[in-house]
Protein backbone atom coordinates (compact mmCIF):
# COMPACT_ATOMS: atom_id res chain seq x y z
CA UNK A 1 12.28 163.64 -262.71
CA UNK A 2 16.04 164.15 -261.96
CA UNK A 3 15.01 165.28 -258.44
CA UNK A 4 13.25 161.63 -257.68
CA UNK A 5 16.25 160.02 -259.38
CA UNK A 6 18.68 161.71 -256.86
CA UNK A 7 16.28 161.70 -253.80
CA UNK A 8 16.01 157.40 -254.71
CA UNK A 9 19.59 157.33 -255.56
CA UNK A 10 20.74 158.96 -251.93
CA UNK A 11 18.11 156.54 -250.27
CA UNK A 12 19.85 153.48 -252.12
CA UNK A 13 22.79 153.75 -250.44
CA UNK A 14 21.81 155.73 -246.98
CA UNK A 15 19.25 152.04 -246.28
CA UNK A 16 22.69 150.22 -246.06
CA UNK A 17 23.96 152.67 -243.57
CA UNK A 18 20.80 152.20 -241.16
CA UNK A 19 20.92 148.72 -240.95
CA UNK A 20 21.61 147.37 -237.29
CA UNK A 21 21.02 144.04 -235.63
CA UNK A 22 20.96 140.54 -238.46
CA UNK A 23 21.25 137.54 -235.70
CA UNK A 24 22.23 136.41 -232.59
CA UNK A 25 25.45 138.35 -231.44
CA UNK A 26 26.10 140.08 -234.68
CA UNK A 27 28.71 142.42 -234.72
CA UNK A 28 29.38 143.08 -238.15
CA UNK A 29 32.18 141.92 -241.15
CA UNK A 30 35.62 140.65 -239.26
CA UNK A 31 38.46 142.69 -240.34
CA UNK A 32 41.93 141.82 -240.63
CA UNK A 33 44.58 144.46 -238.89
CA UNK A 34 45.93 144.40 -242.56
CA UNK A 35 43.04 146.02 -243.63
CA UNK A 36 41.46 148.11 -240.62
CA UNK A 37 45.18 150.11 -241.07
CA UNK A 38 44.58 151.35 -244.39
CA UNK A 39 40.88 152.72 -243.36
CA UNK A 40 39.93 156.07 -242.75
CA UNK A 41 39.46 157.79 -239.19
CA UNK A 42 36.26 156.74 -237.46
CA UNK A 43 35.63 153.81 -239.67
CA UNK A 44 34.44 150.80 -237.25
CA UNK A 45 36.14 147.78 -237.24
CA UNK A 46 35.83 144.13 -235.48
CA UNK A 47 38.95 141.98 -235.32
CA UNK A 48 39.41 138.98 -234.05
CA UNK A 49 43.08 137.93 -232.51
CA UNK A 50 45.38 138.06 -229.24
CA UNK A 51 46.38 141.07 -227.08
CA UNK A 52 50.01 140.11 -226.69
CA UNK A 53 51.53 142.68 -224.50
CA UNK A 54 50.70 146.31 -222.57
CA UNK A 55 52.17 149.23 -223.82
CA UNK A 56 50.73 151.39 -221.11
CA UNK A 57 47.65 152.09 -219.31
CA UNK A 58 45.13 151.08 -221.61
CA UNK A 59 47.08 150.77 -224.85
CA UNK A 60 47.64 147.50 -225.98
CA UNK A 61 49.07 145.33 -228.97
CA UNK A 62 46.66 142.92 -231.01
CA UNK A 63 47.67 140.33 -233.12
CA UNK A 64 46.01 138.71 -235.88
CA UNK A 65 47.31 136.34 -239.15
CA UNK A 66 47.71 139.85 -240.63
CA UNK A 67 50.08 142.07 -238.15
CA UNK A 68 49.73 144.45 -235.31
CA UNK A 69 47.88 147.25 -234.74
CA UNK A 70 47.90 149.52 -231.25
CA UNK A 71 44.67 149.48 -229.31
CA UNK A 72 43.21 151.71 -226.53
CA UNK A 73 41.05 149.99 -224.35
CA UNK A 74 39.36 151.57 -221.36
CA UNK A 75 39.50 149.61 -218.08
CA UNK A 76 35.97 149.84 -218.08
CA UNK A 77 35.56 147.25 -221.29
CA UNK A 78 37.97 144.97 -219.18
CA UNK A 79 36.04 145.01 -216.09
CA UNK A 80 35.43 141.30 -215.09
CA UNK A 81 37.65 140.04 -218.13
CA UNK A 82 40.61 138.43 -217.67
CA UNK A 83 42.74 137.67 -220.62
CA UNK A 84 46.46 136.81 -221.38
CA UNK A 85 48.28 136.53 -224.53
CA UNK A 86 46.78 133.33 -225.70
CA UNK A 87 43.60 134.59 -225.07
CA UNK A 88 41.59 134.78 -228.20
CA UNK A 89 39.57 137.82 -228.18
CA UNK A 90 37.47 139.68 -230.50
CA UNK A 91 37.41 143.23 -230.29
CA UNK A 92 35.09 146.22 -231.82
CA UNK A 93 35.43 149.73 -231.88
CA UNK A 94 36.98 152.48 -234.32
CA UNK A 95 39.94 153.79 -235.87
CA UNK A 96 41.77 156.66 -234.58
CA UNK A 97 44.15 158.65 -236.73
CA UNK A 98 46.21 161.38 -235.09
CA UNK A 99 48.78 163.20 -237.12
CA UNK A 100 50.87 161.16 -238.75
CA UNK A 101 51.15 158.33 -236.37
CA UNK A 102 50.06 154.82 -237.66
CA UNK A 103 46.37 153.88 -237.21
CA UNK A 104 45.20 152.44 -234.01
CA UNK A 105 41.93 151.05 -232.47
CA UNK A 106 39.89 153.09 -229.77
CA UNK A 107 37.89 149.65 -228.55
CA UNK A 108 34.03 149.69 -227.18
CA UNK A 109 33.64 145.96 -226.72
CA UNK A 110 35.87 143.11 -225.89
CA UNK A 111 34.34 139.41 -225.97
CA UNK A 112 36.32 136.17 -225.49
CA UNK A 113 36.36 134.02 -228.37
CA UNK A 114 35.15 130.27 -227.38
C-alpha cells in the first residue's frame, strides 16, 4: 500500500512538470529580474522589459520595474530583430550560475512586445 502511495505521490507532482503548450503563444509565468536572481541554475525564466545597453558580444543588460540582470543572447535569436533601448521585449531562456558571479540569463527566444 505504501508503494502505490509513493508511486501516486511522485506522479502528483512529475504531471505538473510535463505540461507544455495552454494557448496561443504561451510561454509560461512572467518573472520579475527580482525574482529570476534568487533562482537556482537552469531554472527557466520569461521576463518581460528593455535591453538597455551591450556589454559585449552577446551579453546584454535587461531592465525591468525590478532591476538588472546580465543576459547572453546568441546572434542567432537576434537575427531579423532589431531593437533599441526602448524596445520592449520579452525574453525566455535559463539561468546560468558560474562561481560566484551574480545570476544571469542564457536567452532562447526574444519576441517584441506590441
Amino acid at each position: 500500500m505504501k508503494k502505490v502511495f509513493l508511486f501516486l505521490l511522485i506522479l502528483f507532482f512529475a504531471v505538473p512538470a510535463l505540461a507544455g503548450f495552454q494557448g496561443p503563444g504561451a510561454t509560461g509565468k512572467v518573472q520579475t529580474v527580482k525574482e529570476a536572481s534568487a533562482l537556482p541554475d537552469d531554472a527557466r525564466v520569461v521576463l518581460e522589459g528593455n535591453v538597455i545597453r551591450q556589454l559585449r558580444h552577446e551579453h546584454y543588460i535587461f531592465k525591468d520595474a525590478s532591476g538588472e540582470i546580465e543576459v547572453e543572447i546568441d546572434d542567432d535569436e537576434l537575427k531579423g530583430i532589431e531593437i533599441n533601448p526602448q524596445t520592449r521585449v520579452r525574453i525566455a531562456g535559463e539561468i546560468d550560475r558560474e562561481h560566484d558571479r551574480p545570476a544571469r540569463v542564457d536567452v532562447d527566444r526574444v519576441e517584441i512586445m506590441k
